[in-house]
N, C-alpha and C. Protein backbone atom coordinates (compact mmCIF):
# COMPACT_ATOMS: atom_id res chain seq x y z
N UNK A 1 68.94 72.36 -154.29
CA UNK A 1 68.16 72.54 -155.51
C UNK A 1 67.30 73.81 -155.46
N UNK A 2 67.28 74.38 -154.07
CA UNK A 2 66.27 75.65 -154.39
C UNK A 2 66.89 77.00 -154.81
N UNK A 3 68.29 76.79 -154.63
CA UNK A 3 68.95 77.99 -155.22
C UNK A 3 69.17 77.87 -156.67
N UNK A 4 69.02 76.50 -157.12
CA UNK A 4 68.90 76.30 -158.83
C UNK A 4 67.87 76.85 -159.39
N UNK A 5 66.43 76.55 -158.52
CA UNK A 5 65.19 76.89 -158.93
C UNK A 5 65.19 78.35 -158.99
N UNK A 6 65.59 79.03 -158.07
CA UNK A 6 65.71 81.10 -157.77
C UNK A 6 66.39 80.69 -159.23
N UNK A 7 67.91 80.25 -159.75
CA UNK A 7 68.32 80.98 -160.42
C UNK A 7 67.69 80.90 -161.89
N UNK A 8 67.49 79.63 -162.25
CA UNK A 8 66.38 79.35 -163.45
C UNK A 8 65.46 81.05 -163.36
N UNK A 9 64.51 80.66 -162.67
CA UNK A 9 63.46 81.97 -162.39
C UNK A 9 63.87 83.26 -162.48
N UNK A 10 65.29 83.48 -162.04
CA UNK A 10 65.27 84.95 -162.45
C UNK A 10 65.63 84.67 -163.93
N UNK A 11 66.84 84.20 -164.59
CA UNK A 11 67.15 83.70 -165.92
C UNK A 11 65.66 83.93 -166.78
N UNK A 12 64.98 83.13 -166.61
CA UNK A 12 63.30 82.79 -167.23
C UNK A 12 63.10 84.47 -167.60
N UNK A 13 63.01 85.02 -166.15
CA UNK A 13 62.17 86.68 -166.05
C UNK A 13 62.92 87.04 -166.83
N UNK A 14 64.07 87.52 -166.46
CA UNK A 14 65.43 88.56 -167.22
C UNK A 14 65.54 88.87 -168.64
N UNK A 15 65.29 87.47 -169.10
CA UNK A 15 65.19 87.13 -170.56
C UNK A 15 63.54 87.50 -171.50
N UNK A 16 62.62 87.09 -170.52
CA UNK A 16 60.95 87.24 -170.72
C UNK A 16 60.77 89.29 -170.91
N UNK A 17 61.63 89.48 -169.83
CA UNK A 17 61.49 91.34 -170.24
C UNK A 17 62.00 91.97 -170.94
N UNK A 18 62.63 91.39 -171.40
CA UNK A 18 63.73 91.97 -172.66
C UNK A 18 63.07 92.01 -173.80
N UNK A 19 62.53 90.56 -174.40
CA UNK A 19 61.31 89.99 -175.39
C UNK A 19 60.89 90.67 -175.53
N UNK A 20 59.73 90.68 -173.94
CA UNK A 20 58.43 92.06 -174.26
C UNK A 20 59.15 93.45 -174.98
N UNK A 21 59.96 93.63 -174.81
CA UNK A 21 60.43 95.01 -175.14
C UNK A 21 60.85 95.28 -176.03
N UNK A 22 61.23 94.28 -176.41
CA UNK A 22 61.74 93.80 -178.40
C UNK A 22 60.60 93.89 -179.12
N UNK A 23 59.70 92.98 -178.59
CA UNK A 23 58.13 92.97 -179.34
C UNK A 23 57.59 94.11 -179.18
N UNK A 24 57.52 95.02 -178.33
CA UNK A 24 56.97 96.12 -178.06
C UNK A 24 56.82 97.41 -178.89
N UNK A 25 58.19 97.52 -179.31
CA UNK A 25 58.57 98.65 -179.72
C UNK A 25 59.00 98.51 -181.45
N UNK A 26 58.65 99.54 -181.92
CA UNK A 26 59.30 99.83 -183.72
C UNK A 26 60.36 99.07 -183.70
N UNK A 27 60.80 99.41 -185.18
CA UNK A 27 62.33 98.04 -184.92
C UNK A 27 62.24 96.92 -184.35
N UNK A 28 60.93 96.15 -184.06
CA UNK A 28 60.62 95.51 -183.17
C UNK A 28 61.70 93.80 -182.78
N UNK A 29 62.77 93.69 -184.30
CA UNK A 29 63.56 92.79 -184.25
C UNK A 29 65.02 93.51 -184.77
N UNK A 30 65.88 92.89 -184.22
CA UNK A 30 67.43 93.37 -184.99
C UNK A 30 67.65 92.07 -186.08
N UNK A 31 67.96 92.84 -187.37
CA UNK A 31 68.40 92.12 -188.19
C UNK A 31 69.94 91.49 -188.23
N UNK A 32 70.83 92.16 -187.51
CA UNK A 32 71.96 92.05 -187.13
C UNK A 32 72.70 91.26 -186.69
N UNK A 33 73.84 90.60 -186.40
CA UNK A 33 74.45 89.84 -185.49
C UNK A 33 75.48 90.63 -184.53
N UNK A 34 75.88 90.05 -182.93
CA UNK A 34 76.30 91.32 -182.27
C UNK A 34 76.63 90.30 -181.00
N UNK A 35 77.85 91.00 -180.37
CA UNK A 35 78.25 90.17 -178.56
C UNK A 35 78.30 91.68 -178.12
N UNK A 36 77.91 91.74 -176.75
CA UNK A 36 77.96 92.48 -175.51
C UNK A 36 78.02 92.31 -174.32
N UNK A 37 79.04 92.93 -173.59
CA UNK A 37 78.84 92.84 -172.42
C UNK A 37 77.61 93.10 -171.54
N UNK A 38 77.05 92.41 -170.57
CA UNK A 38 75.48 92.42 -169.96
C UNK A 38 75.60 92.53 -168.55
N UNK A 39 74.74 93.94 -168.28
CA UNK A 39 75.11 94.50 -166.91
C UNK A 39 73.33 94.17 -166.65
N UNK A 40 73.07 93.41 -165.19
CA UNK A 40 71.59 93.04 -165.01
C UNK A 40 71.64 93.52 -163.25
N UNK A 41 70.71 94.42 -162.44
CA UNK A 41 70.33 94.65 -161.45
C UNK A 41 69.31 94.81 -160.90
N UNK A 42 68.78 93.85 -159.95
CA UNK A 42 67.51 93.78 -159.66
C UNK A 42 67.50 94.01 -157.96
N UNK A 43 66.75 94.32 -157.74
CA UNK A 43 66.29 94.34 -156.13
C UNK A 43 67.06 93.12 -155.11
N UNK A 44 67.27 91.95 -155.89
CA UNK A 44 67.98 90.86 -155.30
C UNK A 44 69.28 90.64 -155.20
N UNK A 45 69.97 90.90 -156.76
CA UNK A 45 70.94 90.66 -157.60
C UNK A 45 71.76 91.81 -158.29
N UNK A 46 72.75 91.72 -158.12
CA UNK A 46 73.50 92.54 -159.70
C UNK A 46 74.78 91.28 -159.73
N UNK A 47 74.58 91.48 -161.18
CA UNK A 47 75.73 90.75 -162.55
C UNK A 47 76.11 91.17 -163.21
N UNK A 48 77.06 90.65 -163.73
CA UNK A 48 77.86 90.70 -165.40
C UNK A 48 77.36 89.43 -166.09
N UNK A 49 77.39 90.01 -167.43
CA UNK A 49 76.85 88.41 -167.95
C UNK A 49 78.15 88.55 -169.32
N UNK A 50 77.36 88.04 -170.24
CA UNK A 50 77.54 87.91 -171.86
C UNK A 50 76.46 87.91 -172.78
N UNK A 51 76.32 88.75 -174.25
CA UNK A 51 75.16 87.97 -174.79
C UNK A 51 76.22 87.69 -176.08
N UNK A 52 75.62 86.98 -177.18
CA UNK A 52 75.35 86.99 -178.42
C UNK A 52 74.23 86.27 -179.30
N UNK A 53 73.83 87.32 -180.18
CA UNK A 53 72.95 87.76 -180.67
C UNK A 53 73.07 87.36 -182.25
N UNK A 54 72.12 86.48 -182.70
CA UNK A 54 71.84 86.69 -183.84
C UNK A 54 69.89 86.52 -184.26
N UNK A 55 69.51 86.81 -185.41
CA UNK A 55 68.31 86.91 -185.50
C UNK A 55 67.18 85.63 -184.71
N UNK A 56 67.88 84.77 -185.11
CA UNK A 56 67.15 83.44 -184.52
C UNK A 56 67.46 82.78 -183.55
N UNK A 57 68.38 83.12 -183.09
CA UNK A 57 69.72 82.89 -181.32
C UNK A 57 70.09 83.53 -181.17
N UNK A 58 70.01 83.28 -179.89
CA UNK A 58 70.75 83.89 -178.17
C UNK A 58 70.98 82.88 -177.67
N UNK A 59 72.68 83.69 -177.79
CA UNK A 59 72.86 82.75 -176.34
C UNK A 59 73.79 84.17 -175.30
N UNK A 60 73.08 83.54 -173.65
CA UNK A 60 73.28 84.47 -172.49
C UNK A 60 73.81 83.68 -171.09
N UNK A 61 74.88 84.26 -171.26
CA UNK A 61 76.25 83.72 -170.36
C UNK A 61 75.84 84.41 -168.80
N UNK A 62 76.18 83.93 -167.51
CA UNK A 62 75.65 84.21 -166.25
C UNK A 62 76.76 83.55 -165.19
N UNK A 63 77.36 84.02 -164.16
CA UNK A 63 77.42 83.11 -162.92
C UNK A 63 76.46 84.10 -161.82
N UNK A 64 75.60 83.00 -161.30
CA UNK A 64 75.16 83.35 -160.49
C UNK A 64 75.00 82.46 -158.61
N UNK A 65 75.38 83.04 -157.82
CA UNK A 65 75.78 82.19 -156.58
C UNK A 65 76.54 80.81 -156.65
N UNK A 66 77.38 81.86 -157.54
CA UNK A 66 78.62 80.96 -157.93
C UNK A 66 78.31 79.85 -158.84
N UNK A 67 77.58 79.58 -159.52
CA UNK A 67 77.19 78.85 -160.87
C UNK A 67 77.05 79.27 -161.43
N UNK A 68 77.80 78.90 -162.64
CA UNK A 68 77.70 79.24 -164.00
C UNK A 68 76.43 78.83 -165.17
N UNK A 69 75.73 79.64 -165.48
CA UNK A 69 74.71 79.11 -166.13
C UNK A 69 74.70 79.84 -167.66
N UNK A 70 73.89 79.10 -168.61
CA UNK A 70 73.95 79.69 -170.27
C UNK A 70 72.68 79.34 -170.43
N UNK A 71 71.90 80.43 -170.78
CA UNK A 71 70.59 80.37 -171.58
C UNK A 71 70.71 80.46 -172.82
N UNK A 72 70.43 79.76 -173.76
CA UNK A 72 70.13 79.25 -175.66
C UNK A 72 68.97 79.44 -175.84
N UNK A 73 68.27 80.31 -176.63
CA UNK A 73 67.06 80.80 -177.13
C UNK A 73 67.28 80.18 -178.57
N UNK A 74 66.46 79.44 -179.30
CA UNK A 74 66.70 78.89 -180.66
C UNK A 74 64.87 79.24 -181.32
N UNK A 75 65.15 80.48 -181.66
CA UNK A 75 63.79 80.80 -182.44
C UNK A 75 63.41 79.82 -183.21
N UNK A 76 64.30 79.21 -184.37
CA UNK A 76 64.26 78.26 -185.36
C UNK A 76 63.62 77.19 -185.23
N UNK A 77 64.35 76.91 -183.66
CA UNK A 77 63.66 75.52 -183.37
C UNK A 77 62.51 75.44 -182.27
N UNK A 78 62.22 76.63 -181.42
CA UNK A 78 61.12 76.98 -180.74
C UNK A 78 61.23 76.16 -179.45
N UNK A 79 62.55 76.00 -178.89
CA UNK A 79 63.48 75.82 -177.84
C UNK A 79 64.09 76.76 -177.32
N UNK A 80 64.13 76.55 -175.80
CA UNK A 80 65.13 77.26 -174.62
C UNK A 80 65.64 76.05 -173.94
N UNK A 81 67.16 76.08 -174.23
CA UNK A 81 67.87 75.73 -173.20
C UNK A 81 68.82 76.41 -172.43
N UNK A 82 68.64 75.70 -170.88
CA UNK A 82 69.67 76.07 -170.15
C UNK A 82 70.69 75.04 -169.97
N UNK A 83 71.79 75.65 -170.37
CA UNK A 83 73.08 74.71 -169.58
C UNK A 83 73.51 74.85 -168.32
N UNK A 84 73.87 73.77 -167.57
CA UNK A 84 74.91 74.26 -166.13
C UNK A 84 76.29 73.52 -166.79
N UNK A 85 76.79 74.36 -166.82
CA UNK A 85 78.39 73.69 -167.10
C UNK A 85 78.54 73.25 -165.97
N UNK A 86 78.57 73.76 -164.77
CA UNK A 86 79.65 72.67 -163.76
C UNK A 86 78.84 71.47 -163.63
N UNK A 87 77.83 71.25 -163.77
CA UNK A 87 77.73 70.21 -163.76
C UNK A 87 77.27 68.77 -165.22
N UNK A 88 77.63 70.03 -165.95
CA UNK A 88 76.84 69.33 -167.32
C UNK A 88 75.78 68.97 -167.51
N UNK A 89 74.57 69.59 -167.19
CA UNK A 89 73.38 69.00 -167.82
C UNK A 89 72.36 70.44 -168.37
N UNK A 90 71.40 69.76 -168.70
CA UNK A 90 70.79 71.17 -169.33
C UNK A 90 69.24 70.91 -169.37
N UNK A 91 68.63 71.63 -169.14
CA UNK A 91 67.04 71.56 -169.30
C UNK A 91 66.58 72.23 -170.40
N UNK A 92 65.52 71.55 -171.30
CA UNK A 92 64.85 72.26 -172.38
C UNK A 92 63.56 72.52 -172.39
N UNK A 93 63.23 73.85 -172.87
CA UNK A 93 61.71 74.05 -173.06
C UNK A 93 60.66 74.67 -174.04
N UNK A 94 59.90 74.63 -174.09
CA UNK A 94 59.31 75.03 -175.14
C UNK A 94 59.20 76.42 -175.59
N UNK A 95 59.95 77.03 -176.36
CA UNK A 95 59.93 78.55 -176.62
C UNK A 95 58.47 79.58 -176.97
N UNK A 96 57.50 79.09 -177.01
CA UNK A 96 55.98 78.75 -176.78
C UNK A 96 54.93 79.02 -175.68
N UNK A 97 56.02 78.42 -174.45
CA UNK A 97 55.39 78.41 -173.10
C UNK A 97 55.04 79.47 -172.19
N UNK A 98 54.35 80.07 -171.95
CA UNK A 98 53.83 81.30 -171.20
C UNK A 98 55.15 81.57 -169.94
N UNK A 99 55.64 80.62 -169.76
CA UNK A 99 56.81 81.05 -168.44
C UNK A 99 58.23 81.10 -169.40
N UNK A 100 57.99 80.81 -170.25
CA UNK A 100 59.49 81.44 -171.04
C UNK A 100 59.39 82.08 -172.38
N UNK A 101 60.37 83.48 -172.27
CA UNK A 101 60.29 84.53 -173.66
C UNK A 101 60.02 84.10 -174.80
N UNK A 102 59.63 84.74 -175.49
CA UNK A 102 59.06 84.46 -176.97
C UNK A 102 57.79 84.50 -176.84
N UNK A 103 57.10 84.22 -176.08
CA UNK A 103 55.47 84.20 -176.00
C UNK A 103 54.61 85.49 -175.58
N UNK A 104 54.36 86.21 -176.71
CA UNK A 104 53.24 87.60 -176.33
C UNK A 104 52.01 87.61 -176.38
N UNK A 105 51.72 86.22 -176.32
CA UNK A 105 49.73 86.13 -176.69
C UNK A 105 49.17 86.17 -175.66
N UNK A 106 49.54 86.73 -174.29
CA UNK A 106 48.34 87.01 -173.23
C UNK A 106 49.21 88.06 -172.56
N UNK A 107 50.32 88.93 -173.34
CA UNK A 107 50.39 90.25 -173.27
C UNK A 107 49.50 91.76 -174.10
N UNK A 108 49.25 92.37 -173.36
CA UNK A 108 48.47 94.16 -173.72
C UNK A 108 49.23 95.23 -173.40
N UNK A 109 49.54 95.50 -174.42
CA UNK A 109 50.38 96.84 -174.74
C UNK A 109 49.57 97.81 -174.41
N UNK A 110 49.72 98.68 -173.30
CA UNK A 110 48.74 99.61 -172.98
C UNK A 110 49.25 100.94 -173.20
N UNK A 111 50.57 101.38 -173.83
CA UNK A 111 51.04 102.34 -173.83
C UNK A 111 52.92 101.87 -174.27
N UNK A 112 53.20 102.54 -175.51
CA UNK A 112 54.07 102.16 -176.48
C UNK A 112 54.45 103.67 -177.28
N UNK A 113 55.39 104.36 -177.13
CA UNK A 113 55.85 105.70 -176.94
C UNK A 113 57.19 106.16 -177.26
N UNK A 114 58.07 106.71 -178.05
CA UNK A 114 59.29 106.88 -178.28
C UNK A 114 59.03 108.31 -177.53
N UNK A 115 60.13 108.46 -177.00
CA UNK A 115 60.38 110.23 -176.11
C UNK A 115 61.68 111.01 -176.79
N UNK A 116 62.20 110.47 -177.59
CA UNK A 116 63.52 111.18 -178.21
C UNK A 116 64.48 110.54 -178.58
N UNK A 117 66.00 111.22 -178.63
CA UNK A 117 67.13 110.33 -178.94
C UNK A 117 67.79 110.44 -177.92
N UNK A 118 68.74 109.35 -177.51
CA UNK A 118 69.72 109.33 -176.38
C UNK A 118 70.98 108.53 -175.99
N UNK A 119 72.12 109.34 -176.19
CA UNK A 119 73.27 108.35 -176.16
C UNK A 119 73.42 107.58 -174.89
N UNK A 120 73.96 106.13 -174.67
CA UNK A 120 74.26 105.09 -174.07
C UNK A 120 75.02 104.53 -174.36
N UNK A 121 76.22 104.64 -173.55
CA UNK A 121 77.22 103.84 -173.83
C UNK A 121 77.61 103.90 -174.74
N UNK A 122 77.76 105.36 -175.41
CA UNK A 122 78.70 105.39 -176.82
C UNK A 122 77.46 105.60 -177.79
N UNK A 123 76.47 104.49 -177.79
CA UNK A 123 75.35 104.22 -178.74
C UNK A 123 74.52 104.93 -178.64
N UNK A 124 74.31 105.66 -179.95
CA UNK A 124 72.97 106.84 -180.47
C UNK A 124 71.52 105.88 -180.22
N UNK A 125 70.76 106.06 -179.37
CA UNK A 125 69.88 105.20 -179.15
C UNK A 125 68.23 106.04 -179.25
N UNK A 126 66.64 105.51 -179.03
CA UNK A 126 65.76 106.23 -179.06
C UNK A 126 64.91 105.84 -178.04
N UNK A 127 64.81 106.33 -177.08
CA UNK A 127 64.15 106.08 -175.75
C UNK A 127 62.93 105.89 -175.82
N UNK A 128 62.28 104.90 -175.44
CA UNK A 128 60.73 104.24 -175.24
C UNK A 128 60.68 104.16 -173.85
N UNK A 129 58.48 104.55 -174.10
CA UNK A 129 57.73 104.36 -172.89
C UNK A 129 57.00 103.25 -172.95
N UNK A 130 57.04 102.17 -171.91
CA UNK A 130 56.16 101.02 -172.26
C UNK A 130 55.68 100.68 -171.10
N UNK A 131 54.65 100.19 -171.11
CA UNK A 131 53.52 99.50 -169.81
C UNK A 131 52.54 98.96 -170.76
N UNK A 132 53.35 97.07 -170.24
CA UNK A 132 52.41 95.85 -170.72
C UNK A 132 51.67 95.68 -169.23
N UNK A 133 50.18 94.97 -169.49
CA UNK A 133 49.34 93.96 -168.88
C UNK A 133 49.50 92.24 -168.96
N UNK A 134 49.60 91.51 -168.22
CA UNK A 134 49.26 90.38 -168.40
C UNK A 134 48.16 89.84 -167.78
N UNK A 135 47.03 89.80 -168.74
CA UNK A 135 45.71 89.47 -167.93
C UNK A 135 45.95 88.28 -166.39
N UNK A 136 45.42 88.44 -165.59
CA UNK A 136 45.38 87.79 -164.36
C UNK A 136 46.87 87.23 -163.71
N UNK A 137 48.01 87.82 -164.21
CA UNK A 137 48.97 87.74 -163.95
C UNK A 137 49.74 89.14 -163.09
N UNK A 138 50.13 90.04 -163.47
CA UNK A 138 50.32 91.65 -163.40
C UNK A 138 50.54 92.84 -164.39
N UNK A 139 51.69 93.31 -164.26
CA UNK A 139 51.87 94.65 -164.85
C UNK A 139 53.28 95.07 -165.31
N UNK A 140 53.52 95.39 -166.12
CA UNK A 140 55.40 95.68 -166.56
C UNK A 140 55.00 97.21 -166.93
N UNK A 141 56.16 98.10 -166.22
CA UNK A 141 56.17 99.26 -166.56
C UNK A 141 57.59 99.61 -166.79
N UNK A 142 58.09 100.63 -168.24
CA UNK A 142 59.27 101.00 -167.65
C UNK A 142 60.05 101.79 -168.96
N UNK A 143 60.73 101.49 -169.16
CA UNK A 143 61.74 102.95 -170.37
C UNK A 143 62.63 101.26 -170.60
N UNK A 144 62.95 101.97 -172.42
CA UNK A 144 64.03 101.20 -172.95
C UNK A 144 64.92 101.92 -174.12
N UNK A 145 65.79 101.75 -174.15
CA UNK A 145 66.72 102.28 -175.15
C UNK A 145 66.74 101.38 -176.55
N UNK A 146 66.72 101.80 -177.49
CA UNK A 146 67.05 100.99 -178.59
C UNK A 146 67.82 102.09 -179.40
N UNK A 147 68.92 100.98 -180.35
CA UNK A 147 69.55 101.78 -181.69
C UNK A 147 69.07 101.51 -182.49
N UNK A 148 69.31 101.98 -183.61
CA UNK A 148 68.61 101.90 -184.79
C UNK A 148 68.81 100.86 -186.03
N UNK A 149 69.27 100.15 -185.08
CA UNK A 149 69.39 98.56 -185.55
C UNK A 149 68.21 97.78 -185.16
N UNK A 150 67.63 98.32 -184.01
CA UNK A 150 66.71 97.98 -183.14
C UNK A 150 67.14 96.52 -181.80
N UNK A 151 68.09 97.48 -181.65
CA UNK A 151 69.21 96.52 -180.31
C UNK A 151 68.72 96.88 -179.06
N UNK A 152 68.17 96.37 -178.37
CA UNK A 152 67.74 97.11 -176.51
C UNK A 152 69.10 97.16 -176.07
N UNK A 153 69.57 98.11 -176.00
CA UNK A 153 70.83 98.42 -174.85
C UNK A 153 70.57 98.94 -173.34
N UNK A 154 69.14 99.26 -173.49
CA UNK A 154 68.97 99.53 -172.02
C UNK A 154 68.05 99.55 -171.81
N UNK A 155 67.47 98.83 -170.22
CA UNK A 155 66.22 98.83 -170.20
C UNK A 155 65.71 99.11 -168.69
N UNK A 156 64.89 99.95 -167.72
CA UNK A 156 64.23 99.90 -166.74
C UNK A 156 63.33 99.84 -166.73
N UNK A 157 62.51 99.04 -165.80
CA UNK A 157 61.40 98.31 -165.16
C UNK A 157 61.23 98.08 -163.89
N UNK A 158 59.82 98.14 -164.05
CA UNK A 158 59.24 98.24 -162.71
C UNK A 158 58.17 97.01 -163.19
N UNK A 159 58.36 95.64 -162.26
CA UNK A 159 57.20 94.60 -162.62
C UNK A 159 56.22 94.74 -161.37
N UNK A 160 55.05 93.93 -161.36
CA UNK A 160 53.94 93.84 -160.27
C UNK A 160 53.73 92.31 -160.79
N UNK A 161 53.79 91.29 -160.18
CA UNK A 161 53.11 90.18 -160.53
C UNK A 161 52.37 89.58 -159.19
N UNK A 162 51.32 88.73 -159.75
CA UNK A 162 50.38 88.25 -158.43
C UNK A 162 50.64 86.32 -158.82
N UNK A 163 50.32 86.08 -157.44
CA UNK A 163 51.09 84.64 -157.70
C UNK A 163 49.74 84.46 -156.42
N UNK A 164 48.80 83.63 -156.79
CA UNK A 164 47.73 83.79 -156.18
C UNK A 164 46.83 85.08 -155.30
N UNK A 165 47.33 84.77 -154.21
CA UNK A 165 46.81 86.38 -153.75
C UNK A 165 48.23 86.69 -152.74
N UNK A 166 49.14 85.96 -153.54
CA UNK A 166 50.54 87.31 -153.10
C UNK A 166 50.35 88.21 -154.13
N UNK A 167 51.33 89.27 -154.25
CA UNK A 167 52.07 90.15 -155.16
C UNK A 167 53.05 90.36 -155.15
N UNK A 168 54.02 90.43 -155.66
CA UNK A 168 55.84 90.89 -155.71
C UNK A 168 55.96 92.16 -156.79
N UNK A 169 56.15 92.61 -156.25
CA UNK A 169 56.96 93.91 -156.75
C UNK A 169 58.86 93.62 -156.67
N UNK A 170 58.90 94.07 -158.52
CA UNK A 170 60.24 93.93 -158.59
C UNK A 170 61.00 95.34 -159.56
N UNK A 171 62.10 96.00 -159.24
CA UNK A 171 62.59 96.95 -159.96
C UNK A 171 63.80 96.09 -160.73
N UNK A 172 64.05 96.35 -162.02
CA UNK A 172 65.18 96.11 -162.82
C UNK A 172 65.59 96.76 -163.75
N UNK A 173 67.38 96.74 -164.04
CA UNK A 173 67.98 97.44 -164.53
C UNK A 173 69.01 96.56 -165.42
N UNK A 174 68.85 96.50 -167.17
CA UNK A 174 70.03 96.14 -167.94
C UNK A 174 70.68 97.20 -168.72
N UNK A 175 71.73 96.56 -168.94
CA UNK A 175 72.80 97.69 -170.15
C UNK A 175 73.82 96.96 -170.61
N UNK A 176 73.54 97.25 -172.02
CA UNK A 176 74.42 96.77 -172.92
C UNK A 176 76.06 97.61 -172.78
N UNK A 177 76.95 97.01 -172.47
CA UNK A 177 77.97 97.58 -172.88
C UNK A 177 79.14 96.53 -173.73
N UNK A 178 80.40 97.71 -174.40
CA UNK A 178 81.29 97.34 -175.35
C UNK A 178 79.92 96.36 -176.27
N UNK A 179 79.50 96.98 -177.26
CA UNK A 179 78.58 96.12 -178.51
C UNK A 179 79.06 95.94 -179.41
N UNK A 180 79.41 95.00 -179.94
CA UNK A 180 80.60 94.39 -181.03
C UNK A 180 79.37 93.98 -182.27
N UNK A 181 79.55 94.70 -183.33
CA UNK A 181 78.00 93.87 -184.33
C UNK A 181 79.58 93.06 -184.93
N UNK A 182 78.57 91.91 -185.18
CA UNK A 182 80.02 91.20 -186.21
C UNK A 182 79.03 89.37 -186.25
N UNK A 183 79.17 88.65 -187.13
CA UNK A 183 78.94 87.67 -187.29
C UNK A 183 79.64 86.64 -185.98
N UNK A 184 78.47 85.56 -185.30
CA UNK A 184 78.41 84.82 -184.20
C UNK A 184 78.83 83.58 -184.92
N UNK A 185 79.76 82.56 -184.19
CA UNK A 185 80.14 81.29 -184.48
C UNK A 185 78.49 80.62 -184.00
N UNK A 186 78.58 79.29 -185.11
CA UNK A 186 77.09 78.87 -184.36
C UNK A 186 77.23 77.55 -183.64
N UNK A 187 78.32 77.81 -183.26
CA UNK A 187 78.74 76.37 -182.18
C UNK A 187 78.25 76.99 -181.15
N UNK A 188 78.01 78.30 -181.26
CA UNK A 188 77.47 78.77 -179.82
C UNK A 188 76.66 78.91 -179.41
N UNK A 189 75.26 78.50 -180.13
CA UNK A 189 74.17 77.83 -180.13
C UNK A 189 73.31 76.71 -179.99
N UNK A 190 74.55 75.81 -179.32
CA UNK A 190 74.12 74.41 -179.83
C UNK A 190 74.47 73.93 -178.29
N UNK A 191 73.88 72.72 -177.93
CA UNK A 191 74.22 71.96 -176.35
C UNK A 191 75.79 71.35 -177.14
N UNK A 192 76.60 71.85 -175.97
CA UNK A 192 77.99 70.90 -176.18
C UNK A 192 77.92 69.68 -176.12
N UNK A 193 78.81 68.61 -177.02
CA UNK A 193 78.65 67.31 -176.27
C UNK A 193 79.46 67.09 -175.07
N UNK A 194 78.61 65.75 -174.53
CA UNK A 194 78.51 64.90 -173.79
C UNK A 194 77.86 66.04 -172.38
N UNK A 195 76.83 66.68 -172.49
CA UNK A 195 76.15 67.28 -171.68
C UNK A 195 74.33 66.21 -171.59
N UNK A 196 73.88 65.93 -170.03
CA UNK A 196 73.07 65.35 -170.50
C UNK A 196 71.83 65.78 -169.63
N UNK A 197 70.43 65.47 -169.91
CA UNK A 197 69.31 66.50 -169.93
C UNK A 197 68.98 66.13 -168.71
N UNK A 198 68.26 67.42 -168.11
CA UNK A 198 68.15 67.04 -166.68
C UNK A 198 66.14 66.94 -166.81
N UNK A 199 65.81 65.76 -166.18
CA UNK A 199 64.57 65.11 -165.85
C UNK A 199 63.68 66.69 -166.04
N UNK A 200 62.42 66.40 -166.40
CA UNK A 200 61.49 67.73 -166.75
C UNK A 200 60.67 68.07 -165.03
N UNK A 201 60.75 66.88 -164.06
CA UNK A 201 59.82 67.27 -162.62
C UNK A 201 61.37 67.55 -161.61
N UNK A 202 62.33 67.88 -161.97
CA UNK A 202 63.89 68.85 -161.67
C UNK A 202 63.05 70.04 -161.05
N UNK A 203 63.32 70.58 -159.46
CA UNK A 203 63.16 72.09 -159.60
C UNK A 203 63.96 72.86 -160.30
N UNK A 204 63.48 73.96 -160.66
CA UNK A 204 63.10 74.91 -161.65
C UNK A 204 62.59 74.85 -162.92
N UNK A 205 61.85 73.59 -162.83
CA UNK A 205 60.76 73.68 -163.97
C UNK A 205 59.64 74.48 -164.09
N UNK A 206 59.12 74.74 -163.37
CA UNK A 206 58.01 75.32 -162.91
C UNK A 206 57.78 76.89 -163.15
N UNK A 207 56.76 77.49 -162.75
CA UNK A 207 56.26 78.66 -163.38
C UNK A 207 57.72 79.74 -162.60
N UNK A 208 58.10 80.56 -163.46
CA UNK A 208 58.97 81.51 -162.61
C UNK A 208 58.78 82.54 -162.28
N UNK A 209 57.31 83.05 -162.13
CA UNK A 209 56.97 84.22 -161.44
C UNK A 209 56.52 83.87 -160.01
């Protein structure tokens, strides 16, 4: 169970920095619908994922140490779930909650900056400078790409978080590639049946920084 808990936690983060960076910047939402391939590298990890994208859902496809995992973001309903397919069950949480994305009310934008235009991956994009605060928590620093749809196709970061009187320092790297805009089936939003919920005191409930 503790390699479930790592993978929840990075999932949680991965997804939480992206947000900030959506919220951050002009264009601050895509009106659009869209699938891409999802390239994620961190100090620990590199993957391939999946996303698709529509205004009020995400859903984000993963195997990680050999499990397959799907994060469901449901703006609408102010839910995150995760699925484990191999084993069928899924945990839900409050889209609300300070340890999972969607939540910017004890983030400070201390610096929010476009530097130009710049192709990525094919895509005419406009490069941002950003460094959030999270009071008594740490620090997000880093560059992001957006198109003018206002799509993050790329993003680096540099986090600092304090977890009592540790600190972790973490570097990360995403990129959107092959971006398909096109209308999302919304079965792909939804818990499959006969999947069933896994208990809320499960590790990886817990804070994921």
């Amino acid at each position: 169970m503790k390699s479930l808990k790592i993978i929840i936690s990075i999932l949680v983060l991965v997804i939480a920095l992206y947000s900030f960076a959506v919220a951050a910047t002009e264009n601050s939402t895509s009106e659009v619908e869209y699938s891409a391939d999802m390239i994620f590298v961190s100090d620990q990890i590199s993957q391939r994922g999946k996303l698709y994208y529509t205004p009020l859902k995400e859903r984000r496809e993963y195997t990680m140490k050999g499990m397959k995992q799907v994060m469901i973001i449901r703006r609408d309903k102010g839910k995150v779930w995760i699925l484990m397919p191999d084993v069928g069950m899924y945990m839900e949480r409050p889209l609300n909650n300070q340890n999972v994305p969607g939540d910017m009310s004890n983030v400070v934008i201390e610096e929010s900056k476009p530097l130009g235009k710049e192709l990525v991956n094919g895509v005419m994009t406009t490069k941002y400078k950003l460094i959030m605060t999270m009071p008594g928590q740490g620090k997000v620093g880093g560059f992001f790409w957006k198109t003018k749809d206002g799509i993050t196709v790329k993003m680096f970061v540099v986090s600092k978080f304090k977890d009592g009187i540790r600190e972790d320092k973490a570097r990360m790297k995403m990129e959107l590639k092959n971006l398909k805009l096109s209308r999302q089936p919304s079965s792909l939003f939804e818990i499959p049946p006969g999947y069933n919920r896994m208990p809320m005191g499960m590790p990886g409930m817990g804070r994921p920084f």
